[in-house]
C-alpha atoms as a PDB file:
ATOM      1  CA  UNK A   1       8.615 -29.296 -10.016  1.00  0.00           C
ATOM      2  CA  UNK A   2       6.520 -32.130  -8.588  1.00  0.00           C
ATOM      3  CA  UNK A   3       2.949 -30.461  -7.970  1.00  0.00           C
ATOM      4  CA  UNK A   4       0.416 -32.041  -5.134  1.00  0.00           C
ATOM      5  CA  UNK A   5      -3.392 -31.792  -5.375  1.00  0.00           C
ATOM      6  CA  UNK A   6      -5.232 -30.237  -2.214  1.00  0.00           C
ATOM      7  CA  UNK A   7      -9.042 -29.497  -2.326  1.00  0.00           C
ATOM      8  CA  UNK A   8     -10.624 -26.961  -0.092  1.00  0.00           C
ATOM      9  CA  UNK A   9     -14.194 -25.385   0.053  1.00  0.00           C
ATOM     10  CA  UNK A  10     -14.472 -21.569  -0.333  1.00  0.00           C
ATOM     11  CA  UNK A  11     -17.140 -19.818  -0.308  1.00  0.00           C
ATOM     12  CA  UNK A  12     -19.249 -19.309  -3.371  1.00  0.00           C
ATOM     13  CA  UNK A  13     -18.393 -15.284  -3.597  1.00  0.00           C
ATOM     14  CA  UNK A  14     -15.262 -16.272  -3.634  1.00  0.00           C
ATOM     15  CA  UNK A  15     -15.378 -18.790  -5.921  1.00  0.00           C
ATOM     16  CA  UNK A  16     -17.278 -16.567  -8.542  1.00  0.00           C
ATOM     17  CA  UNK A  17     -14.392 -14.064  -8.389  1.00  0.00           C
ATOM     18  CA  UNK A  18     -11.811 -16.585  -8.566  1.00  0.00           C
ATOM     19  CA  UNK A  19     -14.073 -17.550 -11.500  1.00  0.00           C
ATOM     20  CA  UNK A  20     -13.773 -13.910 -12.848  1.00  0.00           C
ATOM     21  CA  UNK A  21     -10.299 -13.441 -12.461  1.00  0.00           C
ATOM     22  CA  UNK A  22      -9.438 -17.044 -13.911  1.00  0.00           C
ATOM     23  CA  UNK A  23     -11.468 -16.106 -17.202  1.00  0.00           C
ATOM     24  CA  UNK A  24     -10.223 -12.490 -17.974  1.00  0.00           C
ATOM     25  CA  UNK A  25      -6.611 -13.326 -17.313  1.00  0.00           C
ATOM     26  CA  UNK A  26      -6.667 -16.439 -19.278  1.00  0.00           C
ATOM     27  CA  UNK A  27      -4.963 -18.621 -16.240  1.00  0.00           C
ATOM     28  CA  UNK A  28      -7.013 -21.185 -13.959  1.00  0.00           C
ATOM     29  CA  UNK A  29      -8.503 -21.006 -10.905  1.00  0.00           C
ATOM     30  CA  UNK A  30      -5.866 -23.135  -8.975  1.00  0.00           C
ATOM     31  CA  UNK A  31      -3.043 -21.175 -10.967  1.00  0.00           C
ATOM     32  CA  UNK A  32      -4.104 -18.523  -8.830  1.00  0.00           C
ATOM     33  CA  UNK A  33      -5.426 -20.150  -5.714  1.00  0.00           C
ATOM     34  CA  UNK A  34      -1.663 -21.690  -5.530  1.00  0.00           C
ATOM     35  CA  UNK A  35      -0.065 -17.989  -6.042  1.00  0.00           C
ATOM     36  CA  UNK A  36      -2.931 -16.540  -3.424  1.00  0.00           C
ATOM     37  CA  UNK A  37      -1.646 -19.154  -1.154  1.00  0.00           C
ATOM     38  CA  UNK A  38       2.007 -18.684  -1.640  1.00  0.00           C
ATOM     39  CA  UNK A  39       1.645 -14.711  -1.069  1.00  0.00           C
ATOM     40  CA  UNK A  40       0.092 -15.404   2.072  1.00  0.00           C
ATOM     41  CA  UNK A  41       2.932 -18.299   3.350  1.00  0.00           C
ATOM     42  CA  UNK A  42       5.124 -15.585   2.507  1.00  0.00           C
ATOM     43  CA  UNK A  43       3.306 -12.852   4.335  1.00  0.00           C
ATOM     44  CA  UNK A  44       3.252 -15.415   7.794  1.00  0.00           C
ATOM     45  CA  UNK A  45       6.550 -16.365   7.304  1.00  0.00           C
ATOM     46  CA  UNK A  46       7.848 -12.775   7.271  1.00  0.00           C
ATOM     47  CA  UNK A  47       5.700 -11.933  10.144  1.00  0.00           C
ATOM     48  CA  UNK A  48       6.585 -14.939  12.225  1.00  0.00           C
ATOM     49  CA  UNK A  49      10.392 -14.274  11.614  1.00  0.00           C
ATOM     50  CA  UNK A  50      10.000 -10.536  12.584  1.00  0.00           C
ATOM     51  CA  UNK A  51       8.462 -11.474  15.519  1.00  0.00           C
ATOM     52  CA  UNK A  52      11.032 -13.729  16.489  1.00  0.00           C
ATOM     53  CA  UNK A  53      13.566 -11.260  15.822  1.00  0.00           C
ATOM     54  CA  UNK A  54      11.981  -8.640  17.848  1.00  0.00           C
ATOM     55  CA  UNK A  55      11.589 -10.970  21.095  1.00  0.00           C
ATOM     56  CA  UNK A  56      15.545 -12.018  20.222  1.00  0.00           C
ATOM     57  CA  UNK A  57      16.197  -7.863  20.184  1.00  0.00           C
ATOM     58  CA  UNK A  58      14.299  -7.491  23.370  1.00  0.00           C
ATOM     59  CA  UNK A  59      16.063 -10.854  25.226  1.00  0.00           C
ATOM     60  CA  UNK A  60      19.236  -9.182  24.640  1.00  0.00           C
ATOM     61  CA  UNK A  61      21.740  -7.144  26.934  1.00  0.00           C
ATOM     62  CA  UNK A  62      21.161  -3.546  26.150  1.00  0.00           C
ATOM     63  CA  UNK A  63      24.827  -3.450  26.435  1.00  0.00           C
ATOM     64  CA  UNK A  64      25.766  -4.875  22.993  1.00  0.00           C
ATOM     65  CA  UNK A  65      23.539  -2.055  21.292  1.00  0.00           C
ATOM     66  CA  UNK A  66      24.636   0.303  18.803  1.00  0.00           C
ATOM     67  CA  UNK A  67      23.046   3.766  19.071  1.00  0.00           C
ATOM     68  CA  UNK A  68      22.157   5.564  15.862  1.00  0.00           C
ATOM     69  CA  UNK A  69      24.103   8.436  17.024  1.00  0.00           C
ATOM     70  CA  UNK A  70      27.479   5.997  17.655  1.00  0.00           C
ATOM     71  CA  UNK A  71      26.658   5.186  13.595  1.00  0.00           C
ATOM     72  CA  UNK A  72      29.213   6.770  11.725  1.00  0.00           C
ATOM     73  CA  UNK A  73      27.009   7.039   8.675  1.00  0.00           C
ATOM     74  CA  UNK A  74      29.746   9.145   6.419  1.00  0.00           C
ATOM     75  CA  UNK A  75      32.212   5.852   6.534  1.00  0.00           C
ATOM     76  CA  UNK A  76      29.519   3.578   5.555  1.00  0.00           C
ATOM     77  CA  UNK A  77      30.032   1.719   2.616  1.00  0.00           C
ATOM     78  CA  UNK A  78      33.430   2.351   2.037  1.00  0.00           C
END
């Protein structure tokens, strides 16, 4: 996978655990800047997606909704 460089400036707490973590787990600093960065994506992207389906829930006519107790939970998955 192609990789891209991107600098940023964190603060130097930060830095020093980066540091920290970097040295006892053997990996590099931007090893796990990248991962810290792709949980977080991850985290917005989930978040941004519920929140569109929650205003997409709310937009729609209540009549198309199916009440949990119109569920007939017995025949599910069969």
């Amino acid at each position: 996978m192609a990789k891209n460089q991107t600098n940023l400036r964190i603060e130097k707490s930060l830095d020093h655990r980066l540091e920290v973590l970097a040295k006892r787990t053997g990996r590099s600093k931007a090893f796990h800047a990248a991962e810290a960065i792709e949980g977080f994506l991850d985290d917005q992207e989930d978040c941004l997606l519920a929140q569109d389906n929650l205003a997409d829930f709310r937009n729609e006519d209540d009549s198309a909704m199916l009440l949990h107790e119109d569920v007939n939970w017995d025949a599910l998955g069969q």
